[in-house]
C-alpha atoms as a PDB file:
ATOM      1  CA  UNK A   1       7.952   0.554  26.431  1.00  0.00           C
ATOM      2  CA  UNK A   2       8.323  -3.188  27.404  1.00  0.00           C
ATOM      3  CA  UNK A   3       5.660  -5.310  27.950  1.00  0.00           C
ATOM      4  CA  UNK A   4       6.392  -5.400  31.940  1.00  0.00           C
ATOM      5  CA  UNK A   5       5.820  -1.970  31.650  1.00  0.00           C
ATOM      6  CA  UNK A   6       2.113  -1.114  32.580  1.00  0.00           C
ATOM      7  CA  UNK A   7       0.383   2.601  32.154  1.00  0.00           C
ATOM      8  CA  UNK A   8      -2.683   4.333  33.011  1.00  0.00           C
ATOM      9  CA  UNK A   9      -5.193   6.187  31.212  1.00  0.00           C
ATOM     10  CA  UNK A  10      -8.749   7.125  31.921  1.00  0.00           C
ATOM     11  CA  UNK A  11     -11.925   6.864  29.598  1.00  0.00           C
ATOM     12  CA  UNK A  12     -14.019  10.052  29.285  1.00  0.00           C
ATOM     13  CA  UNK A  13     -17.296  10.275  30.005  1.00  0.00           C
ATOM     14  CA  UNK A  14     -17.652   9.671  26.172  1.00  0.00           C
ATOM     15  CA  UNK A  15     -15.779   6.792  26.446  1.00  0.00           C
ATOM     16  CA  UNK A  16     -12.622   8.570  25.169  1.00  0.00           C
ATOM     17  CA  UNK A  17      -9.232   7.134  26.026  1.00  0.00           C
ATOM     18  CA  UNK A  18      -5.957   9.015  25.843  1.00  0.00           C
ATOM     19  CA  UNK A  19      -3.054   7.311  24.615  1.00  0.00           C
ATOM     20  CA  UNK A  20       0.201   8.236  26.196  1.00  0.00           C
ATOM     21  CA  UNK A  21       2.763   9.719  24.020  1.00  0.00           C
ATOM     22  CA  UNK A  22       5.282   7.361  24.253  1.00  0.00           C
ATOM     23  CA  UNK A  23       3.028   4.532  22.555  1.00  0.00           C
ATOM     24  CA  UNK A  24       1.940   7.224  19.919  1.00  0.00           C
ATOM     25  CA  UNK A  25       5.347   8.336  18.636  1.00  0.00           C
ATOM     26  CA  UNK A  26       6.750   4.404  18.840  1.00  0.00           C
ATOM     27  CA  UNK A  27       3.562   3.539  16.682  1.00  0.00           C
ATOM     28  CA  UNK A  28       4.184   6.487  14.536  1.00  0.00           C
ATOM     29  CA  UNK A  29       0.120   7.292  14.919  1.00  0.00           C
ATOM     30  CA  UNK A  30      -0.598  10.803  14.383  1.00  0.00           C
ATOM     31  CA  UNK A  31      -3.597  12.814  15.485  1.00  0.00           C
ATOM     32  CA  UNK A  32      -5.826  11.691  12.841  1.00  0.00           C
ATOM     33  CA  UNK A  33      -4.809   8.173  12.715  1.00  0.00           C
ATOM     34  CA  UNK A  34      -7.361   5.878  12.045  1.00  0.00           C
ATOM     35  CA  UNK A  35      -7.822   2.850  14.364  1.00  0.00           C
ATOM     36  CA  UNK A  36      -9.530  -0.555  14.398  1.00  0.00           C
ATOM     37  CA  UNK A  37     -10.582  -1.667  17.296  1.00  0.00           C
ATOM     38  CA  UNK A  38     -10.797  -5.188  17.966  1.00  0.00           C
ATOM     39  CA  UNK A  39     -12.152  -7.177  21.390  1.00  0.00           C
ATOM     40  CA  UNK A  40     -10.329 -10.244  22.085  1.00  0.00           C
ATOM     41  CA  UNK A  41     -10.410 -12.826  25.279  1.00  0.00           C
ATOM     42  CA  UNK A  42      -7.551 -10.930  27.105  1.00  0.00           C
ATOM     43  CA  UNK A  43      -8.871  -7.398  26.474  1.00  0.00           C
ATOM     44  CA  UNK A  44      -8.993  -4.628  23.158  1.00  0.00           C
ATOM     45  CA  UNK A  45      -6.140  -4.602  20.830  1.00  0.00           C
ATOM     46  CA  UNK A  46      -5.929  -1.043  18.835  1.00  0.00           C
ATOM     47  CA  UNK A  47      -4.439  -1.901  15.031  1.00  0.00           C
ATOM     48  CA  UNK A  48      -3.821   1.451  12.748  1.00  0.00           C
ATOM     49  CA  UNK A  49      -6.247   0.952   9.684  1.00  0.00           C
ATOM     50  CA  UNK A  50      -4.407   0.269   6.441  1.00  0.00           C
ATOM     51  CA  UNK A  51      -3.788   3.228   4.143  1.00  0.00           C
ATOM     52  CA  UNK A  52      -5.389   1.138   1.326  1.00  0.00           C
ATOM     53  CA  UNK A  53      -8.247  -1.684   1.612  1.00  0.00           C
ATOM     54  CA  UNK A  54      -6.903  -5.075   1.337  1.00  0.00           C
ATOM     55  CA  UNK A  55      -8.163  -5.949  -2.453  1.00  0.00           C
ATOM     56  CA  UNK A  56      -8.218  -8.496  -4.681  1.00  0.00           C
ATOM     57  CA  UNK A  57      -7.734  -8.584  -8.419  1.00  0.00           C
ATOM     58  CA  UNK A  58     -11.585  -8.942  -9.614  1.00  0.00           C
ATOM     59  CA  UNK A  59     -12.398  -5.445  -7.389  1.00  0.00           C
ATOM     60  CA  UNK A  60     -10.155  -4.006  -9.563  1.00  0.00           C
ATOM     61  CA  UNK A  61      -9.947  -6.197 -13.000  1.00  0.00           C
ATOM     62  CA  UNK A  62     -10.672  -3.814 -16.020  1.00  0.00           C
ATOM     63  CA  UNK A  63     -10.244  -0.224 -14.135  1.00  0.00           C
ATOM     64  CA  UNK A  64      -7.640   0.846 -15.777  1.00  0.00           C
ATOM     65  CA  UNK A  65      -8.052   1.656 -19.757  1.00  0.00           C
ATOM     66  CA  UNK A  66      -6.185   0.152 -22.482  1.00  0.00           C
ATOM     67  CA  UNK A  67      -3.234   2.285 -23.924  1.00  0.00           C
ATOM     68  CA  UNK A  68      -2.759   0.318 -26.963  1.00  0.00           C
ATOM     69  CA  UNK A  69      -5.084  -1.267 -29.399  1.00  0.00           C
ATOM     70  CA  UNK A  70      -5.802  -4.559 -28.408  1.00  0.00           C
ATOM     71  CA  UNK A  71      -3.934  -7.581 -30.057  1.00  0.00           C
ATOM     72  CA  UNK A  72      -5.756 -10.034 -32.148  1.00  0.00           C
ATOM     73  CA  UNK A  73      -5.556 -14.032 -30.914  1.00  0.00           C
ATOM     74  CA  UNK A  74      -3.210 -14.445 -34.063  1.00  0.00           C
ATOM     75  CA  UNK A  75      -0.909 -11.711 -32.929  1.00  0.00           C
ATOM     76  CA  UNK A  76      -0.841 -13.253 -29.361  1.00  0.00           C
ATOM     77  CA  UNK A  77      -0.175 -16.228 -30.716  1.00  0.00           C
ATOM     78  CA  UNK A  78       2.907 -14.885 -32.534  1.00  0.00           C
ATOM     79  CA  UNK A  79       4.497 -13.051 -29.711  1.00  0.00           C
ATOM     80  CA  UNK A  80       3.895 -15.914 -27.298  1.00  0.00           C
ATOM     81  CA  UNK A  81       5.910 -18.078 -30.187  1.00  0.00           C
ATOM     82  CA  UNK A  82       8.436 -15.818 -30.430  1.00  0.00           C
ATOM     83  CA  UNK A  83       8.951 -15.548 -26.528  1.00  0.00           C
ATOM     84  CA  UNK A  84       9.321 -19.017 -26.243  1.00  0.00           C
ATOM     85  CA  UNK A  85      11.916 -19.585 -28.670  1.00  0.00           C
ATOM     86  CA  UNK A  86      13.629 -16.664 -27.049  1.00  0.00           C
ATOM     87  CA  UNK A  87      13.458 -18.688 -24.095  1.00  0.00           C
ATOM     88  CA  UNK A  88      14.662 -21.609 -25.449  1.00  0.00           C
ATOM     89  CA  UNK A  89      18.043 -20.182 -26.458  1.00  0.00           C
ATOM     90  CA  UNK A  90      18.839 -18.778 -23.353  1.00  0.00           C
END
């Protein structure tokens, strides 16, 4: 559908719109899909909701449990040596 190309829909009386098919199966939005819906100066632009909320490293900094025993500073201190004079040769 180009942008030349113009379709109509009707809003229920509970202020439902239908979106045509065409649109639906381009945007690959399912019944179900979740929408934001955002007013702007020419009119309301529909945007499918992320799967996941946009995050940042502190929301999720120390959810996940260790593994492994952590290392001491010395031990650290040795493998960061060690790396670096890896590095070094290469």
């Amino acid at each position: 559908m180009g942008i030349q190309e113009r379709v109509m829909t009707t809003m229920s009386s509970k202020g439902q719109v239908i979106l045509p098919k065409a649109i639906r199966d381009k945007r690959h939005w399912p019944a179900g899909t979740k929408l934001i819906v955002e007013e702007t100066p020419e009119g309301v632009l529909l945007k499918s909701m992320p799967v996941f909320p946009c995050t940042d490293m502190t929301a999720v900094f120390g959810m996940l449990r260790p593994t492994v025993p952590a290392l001491s500073i010395d031990d650290m201190n040795t493998v960061i040596a060690e790396e670096a004079k890896r590095r070094a040769r290469d």
